[in-house]
Protein backbone atom coordinates (compact mmCIF):
# COMPACT_ATOMS: atom_id res chain seq x y z
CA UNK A 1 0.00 0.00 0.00
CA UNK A 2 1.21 3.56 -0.73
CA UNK A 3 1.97 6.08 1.71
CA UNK A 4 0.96 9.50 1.66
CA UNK A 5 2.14 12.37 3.22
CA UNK A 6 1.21 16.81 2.70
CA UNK A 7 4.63 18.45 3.36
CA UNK A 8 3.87 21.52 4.67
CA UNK A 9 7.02 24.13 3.12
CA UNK A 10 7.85 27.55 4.47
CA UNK A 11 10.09 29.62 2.81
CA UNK A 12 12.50 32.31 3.92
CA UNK A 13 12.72 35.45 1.15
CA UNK A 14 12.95 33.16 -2.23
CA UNK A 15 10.45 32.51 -4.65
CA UNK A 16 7.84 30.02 -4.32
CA UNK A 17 7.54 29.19 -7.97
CA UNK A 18 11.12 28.48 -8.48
CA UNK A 19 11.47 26.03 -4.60
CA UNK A 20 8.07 24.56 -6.03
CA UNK A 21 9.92 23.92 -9.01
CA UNK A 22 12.98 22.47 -7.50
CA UNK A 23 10.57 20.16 -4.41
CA UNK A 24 9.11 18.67 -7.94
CA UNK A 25 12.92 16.90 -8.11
CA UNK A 26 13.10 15.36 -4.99
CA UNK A 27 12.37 11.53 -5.08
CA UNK A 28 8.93 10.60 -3.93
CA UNK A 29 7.27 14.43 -4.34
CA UNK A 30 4.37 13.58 -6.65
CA UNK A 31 3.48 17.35 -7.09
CA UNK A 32 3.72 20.23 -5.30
CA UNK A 33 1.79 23.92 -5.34
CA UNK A 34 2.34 27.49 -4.38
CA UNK A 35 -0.29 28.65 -1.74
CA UNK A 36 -1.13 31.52 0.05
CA UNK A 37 -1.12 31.76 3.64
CA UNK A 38 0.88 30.15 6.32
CA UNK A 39 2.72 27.84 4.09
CA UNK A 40 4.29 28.71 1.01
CA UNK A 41 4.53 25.62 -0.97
CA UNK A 42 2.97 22.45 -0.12
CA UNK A 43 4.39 18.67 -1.80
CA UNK A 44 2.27 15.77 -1.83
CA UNK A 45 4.89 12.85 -1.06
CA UNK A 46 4.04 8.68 -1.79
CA UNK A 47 6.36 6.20 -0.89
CA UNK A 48 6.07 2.74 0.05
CA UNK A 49 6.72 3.44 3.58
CA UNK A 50 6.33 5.62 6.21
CA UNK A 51 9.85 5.55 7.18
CA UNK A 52 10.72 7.10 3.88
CA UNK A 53 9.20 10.76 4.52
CA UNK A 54 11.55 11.89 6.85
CA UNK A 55 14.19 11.75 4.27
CA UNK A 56 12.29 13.24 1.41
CA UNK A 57 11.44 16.47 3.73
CA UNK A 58 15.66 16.65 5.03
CA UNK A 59 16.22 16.78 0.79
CA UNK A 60 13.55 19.51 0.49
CA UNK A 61 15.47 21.29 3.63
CA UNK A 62 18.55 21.80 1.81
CA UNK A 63 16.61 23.64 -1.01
CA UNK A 64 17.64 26.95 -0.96
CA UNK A 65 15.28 29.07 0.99
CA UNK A 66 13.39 26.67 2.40
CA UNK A 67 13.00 27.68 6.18
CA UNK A 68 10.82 25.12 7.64
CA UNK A 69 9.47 21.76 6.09
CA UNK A 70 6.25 20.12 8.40
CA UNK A 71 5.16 16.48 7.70
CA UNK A 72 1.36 15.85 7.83
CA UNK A 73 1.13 11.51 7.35
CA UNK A 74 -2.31 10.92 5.98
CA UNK A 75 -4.07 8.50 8.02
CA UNK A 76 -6.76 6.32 6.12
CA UNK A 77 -9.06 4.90 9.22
């Protein structure tokens, strides 16, 4: 079963087109949009495990700009 996970990207001064751009790169993003409001670009991540996620937000950390990546695991009840 796939896992899926909203990473949650806050940026410090760059350009949210151009991260958003860059996130798209990063093994296991499946897309990922500029927003407006707290957040300034948000990834949606699958992988076949759980375990995986932390790693894919650390790659998205050393993106330039990128102040502060949150992981929200989607939970299917």
């Amino acid at each position: 079963m796939t896992e899926v996970a909203y990473l949650l990207i806050s940026l410090n001064r760059s350009t949210p087109a151009a991260v958003a751009r860059e996130v798209r790169e990063v093994s296991g993003v499946v897309d990922a949009h500029v927003t407006m409001g707290e957040f300034d670009v948000i990834a949606l991540v699958e992988t076949d495990h759980t375990k995986t996620f932390p790693a894919v937000a650390a790659a998205i950390q050393k993106i330039e700009g990128v102040l502060k990546v949150s992981t929200c695991v989607v939970v299917r009840p």
